[in-house]
Protein backbone atom coordinates (compact mmCIF):
# COMPACT_ATOMS: atom_id res chain seq x y z
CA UNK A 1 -9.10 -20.71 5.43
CA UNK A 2 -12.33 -18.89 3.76
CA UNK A 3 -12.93 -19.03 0.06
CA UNK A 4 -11.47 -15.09 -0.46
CA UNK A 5 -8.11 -16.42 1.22
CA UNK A 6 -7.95 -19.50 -0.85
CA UNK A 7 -8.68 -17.40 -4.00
CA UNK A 8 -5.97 -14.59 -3.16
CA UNK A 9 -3.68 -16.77 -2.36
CA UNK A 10 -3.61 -18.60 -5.68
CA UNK A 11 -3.92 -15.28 -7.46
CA UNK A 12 -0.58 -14.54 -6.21
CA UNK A 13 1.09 -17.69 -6.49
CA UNK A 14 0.29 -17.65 -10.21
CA UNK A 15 0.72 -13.91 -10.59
CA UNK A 16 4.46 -14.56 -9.21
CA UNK A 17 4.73 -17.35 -12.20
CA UNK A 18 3.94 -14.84 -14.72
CA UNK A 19 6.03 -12.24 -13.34
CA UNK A 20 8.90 -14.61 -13.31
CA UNK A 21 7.83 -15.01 -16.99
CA UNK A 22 8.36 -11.22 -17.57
CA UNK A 23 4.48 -10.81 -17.99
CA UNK A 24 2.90 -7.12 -15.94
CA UNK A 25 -0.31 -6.48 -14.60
CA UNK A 26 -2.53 -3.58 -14.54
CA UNK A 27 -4.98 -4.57 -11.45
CA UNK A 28 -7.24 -2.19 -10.53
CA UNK A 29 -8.39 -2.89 -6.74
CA UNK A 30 -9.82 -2.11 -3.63
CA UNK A 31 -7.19 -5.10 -1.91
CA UNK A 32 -4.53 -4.18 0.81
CA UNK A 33 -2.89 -7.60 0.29
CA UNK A 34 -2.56 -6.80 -3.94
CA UNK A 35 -1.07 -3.18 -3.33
CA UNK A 36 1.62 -4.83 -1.12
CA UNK A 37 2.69 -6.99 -3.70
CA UNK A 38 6.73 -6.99 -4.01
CA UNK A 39 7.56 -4.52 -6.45
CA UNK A 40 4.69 -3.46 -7.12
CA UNK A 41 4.20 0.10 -8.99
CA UNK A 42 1.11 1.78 -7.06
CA UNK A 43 -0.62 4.39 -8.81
CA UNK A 44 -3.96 6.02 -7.50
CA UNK A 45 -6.49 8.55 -9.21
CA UNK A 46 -6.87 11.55 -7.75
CA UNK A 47 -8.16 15.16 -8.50
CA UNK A 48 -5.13 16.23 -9.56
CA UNK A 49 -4.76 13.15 -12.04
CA UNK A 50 -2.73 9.55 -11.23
CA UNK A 51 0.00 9.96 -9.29
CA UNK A 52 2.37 7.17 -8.24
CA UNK A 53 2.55 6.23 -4.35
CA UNK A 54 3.86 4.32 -1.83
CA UNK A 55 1.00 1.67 -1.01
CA UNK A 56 1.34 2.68 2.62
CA UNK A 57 0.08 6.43 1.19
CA UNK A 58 -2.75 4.87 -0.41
CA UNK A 59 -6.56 6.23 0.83
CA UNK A 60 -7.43 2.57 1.06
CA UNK A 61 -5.11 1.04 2.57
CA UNK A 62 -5.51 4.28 5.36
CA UNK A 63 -8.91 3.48 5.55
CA UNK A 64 -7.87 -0.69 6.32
CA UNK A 65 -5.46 0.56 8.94
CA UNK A 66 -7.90 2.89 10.87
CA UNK A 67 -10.33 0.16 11.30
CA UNK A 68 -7.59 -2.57 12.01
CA UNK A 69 -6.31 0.01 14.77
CA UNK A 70 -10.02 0.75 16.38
CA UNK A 71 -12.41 -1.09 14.44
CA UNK A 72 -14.85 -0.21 17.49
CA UNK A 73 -14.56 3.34 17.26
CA UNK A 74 -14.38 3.10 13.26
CA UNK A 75 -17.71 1.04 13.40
CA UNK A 76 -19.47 3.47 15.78
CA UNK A 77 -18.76 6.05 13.98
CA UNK A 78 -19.97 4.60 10.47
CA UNK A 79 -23.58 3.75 12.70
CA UNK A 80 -24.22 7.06 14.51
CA UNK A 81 -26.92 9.52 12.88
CA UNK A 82 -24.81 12.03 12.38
CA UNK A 83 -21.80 13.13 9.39
């Protein structure tokens, strides 16, 4: 198990704890696994201001789910020259 598994993994042991302890958490983060956490109230900033959504709807988790579904094409097209 890497280090970043290892350190997630106790994050959300002990994050459960404290939730069990009625304790919240504003987390601001670029992590698929956080926005899936179990009840979890998602919230991202857009243009229009901060709008709750699911955490499927998120842009980042969109963006982790492209490049889980082709990361070959994703990465090819992040290299090329062009836009």
């Amino acid at each position: 198990m890497c280090i970043q598994s290892r350190v997630t993994r106790t994050f959300l042991r002990r994050m459960r704890e404290l939730v069990g302890q009625d304790c919240r958490f504003v987390i601001a983060t670029h992590s698929p696994i956080l926005i899936t956490y179990p009840g979890a109230a998602v919230y991202e900033l857009t243009d229009g201001g901060i709008e709750a959504v699911a955490f499927d709807q998120t842009e980042n988790y969109q963006l982790f789910a492209s490049f889980l579904a082709s990361p070959d094409r994703f990465l090819r097209r992040l290299l090329s020259d062009g836009p």
